[in-house]
Protein backbone atom coordinates (compact mmCIF):
# COMPACT_ATOMS: atom_id res chain seq x y z
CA UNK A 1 -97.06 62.78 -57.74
CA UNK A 2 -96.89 66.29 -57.18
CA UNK A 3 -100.37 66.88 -57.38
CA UNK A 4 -101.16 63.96 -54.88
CA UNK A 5 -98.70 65.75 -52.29
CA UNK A 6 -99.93 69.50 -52.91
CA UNK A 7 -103.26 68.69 -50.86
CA UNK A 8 -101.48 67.38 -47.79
CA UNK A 9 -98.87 70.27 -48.28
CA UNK A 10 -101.68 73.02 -48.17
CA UNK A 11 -103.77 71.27 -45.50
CA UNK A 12 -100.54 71.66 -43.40
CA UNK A 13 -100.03 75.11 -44.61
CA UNK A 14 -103.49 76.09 -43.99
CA UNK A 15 -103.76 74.48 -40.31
CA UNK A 16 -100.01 75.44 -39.43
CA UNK A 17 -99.40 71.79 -38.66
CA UNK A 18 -96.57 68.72 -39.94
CA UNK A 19 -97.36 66.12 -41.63
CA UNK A 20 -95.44 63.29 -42.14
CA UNK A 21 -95.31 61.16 -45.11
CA UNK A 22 -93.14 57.71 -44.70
CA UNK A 23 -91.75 56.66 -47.97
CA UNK A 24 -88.48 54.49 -49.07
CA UNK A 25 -85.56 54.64 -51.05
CA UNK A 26 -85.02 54.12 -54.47
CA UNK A 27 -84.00 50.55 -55.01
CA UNK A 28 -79.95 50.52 -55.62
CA UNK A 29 -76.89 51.41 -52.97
CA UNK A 30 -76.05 55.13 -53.80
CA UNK A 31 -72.10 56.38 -53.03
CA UNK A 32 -72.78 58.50 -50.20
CA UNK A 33 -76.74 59.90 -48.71
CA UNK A 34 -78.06 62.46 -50.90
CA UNK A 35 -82.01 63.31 -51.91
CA UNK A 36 -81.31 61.73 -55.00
CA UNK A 37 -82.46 58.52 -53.24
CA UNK A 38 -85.69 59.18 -52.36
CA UNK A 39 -88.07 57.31 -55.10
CA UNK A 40 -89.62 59.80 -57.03
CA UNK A 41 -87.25 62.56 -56.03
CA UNK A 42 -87.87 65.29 -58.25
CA UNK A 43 -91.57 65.26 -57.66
CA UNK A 44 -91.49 64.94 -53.78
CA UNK A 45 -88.58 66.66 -53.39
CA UNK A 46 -90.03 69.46 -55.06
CA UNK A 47 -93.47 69.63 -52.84
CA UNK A 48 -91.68 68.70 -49.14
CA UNK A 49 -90.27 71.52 -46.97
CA UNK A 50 -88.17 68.98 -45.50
CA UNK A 51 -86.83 65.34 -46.18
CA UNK A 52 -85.62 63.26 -43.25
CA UNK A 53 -83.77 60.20 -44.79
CA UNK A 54 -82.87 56.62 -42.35
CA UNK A 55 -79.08 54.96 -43.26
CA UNK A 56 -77.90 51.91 -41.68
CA UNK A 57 -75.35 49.18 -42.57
CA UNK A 58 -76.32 45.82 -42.75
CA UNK A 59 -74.99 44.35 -39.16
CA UNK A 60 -74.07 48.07 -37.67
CA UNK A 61 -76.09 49.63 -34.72
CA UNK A 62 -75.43 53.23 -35.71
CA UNK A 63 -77.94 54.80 -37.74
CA UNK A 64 -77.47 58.22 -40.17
CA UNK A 65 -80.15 60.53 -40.52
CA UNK A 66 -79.54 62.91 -42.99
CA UNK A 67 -81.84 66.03 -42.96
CA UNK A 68 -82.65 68.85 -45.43
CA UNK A 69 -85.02 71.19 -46.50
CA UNK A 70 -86.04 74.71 -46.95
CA UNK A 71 -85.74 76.20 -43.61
CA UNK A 72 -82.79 74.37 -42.94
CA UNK A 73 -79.63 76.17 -44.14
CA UNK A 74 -77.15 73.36 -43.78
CA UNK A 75 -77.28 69.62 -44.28
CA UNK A 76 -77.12 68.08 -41.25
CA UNK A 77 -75.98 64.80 -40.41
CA UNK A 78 -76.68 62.83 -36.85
CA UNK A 79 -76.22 59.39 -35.92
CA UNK A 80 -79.22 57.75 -34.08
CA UNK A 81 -79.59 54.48 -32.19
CA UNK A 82 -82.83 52.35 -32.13
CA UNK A 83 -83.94 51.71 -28.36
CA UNK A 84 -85.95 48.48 -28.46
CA UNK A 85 -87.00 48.96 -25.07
CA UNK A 86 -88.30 52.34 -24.86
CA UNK A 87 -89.47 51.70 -28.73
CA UNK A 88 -87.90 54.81 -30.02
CA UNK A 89 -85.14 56.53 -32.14
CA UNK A 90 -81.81 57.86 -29.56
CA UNK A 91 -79.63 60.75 -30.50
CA UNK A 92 -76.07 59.89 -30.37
CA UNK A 93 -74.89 62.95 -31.64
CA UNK A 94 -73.64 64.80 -34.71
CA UNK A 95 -71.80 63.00 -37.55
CA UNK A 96 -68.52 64.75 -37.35
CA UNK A 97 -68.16 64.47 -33.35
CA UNK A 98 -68.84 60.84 -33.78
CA UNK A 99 -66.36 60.09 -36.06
CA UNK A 100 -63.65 62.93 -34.42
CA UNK A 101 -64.40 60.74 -31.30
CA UNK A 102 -63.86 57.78 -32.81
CA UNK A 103 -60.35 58.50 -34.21
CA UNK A 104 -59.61 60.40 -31.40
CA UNK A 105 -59.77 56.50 -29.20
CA UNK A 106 -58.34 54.84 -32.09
CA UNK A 107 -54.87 57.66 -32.25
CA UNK A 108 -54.56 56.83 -28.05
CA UNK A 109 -55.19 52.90 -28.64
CA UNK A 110 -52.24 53.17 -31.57
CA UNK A 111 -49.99 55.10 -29.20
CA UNK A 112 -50.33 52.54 -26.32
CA UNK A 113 -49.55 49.63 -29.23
CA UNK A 114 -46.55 51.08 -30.76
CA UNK A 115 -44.98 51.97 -27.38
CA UNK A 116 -45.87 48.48 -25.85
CA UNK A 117 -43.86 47.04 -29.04
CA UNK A 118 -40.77 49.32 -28.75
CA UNK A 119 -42.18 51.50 -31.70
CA UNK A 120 -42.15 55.36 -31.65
CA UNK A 121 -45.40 56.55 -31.94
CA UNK A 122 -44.79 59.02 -34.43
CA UNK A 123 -47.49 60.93 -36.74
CA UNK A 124 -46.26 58.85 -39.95
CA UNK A 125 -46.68 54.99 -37.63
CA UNK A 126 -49.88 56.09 -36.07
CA UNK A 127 -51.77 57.07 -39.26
CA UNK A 128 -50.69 53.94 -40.74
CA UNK A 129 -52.28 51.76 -37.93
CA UNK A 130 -55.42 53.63 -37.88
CA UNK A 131 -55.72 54.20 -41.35
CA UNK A 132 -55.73 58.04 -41.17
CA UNK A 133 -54.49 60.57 -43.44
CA UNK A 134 -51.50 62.03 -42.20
CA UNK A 135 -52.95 65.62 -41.96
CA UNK A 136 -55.88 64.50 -40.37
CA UNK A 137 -54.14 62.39 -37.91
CA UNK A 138 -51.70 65.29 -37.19
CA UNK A 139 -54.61 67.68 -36.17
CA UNK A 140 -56.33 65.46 -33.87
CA UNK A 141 -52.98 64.81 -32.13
CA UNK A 142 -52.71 68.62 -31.25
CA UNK A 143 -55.96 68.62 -29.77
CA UNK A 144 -55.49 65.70 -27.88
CA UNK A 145 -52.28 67.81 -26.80
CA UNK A 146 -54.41 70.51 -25.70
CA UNK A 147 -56.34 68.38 -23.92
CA UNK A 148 -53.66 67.06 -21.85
CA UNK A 149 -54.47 63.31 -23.03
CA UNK A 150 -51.58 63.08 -24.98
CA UNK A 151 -47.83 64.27 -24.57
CA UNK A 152 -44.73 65.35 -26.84
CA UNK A 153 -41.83 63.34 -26.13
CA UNK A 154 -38.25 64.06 -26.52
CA UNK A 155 -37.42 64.04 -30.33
CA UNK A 156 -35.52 60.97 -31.63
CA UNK A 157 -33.42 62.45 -34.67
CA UNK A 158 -35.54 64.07 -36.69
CA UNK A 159 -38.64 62.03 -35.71
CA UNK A 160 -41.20 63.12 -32.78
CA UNK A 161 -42.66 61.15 -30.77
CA UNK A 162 -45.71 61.07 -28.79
CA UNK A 163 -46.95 59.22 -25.82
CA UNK A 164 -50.19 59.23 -23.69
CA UNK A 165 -50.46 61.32 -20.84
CA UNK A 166 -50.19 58.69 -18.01
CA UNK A 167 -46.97 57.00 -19.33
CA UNK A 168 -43.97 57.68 -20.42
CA UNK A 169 -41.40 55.26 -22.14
CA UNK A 170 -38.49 53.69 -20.65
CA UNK A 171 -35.63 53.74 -22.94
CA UNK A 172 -33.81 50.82 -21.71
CA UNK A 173 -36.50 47.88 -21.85
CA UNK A 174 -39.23 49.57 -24.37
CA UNK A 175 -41.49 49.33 -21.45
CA UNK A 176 -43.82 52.03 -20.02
CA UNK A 177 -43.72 53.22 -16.43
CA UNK A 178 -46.20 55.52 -14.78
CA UNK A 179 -45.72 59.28 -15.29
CA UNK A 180 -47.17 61.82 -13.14
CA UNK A 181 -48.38 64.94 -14.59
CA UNK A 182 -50.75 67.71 -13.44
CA UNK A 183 -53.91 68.21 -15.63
CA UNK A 184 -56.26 71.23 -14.89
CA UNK A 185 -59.00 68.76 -13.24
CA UNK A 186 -56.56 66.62 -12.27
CA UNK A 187 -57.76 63.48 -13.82
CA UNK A 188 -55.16 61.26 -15.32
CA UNK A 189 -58.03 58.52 -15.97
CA UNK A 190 -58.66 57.41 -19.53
CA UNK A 191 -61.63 57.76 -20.59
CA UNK A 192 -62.95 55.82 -24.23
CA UNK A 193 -66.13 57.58 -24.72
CA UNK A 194 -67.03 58.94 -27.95
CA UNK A 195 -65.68 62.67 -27.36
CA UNK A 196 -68.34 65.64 -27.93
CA UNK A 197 -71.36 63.26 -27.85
CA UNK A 198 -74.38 63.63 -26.86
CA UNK A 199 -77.52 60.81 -25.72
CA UNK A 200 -80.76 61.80 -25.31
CA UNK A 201 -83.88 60.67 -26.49
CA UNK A 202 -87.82 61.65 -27.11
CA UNK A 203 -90.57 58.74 -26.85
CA UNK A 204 -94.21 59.86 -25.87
CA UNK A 205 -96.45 57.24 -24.26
């Protein structure tokens, strides 16, 4: 195998051109993306400057695309989308801004839930209902903090509270009422989009 792909490697070398050789994965679900699961890996591997590898779920729309290589000094990760109608692969964005986004909506959907059920929305209640580690779920609430989405509330005992930025909670009924607070852009709309994302796209005709 190597010898098959060392003429296409030093054509490309030679003509300082790509060339792109479409292959699949080994047969078998691997733990997590890794080179291991291209068929053949240790031969190919060892002739490619650079291996792009397609993940999808069975029944999911988001696609990973894992890509490494020489000249490439870090991993990198991106979800992609499939665009039936322009016939072509969309950038949704990096990995980790997908999934920071994600948990980001999830934390503010939690907070709305507990405080529409007369639960504090503590750290501890809202990594439970998203499924969070605590840790993890305690740093994304400072930076929605930062961001002005989200709001300390009075502590209750020793436990603290937090609400969304728009509400605060009424003590005597459990119910929320509207809370007016001055952001920098002075938005107090809630926005659900994937945070830090990014959609673009390249199809030629």
């Amino acid at each position: 195998m190597t010898a098959a792909l060392a003429g296409p490697q030093r054509m490309a070398i030679e003509h300082d051109t790509s060339i792109l050789i479409v292959d699949h994965h080994r047969k078998g679900q691997s733990t997590a993306p890794s080179i291991d699961d291209l068929l053949g890996s240790t031969a190919k591997g060892a002739v490619a400057d650079a291996v792009l590898q397609l993940y999808r779920e069975q029944g999911k729309h988001d696609t990973l695309l894992q890509l490494t290589g020489r000249d490439i000094e870090e991993e990198r990760e991106l979800v992609v989308n499939w665009d039936g109608n322009l016939s072509c692969w969309q950038l949704a964005g990096d990995v980790d801004q997908i999934r920071h986004g994600q948990l980001r909506q999830a934390i503010e959907a939690a907070i709305d839930a507990l405080d529409a059920g007369g639960q504090l929305a503590t750290n501890t209640r809202i990594a439970g209902r998203v499924g969070r580690d605590k840790a993890q779920v305690s740093r994304t609430l400072g930076d929605l903090v930062a961001a002005g989405r989200v709001i300390k509330a009075p502590k209750k005992g020793k436990e603290q509270p937090y609400l969304l930025s728009g509400m605060k909670h009424n003590g005597d009924n459990g119910q929320p009422s509207l809370l007016t607070i001055d952001t920098v852009d002075g938005d107090m709309g809630r926005d659900h989009s994937p945070t830090g994302t990014l959609s673009t796209g390249v199809c030629n005709d």
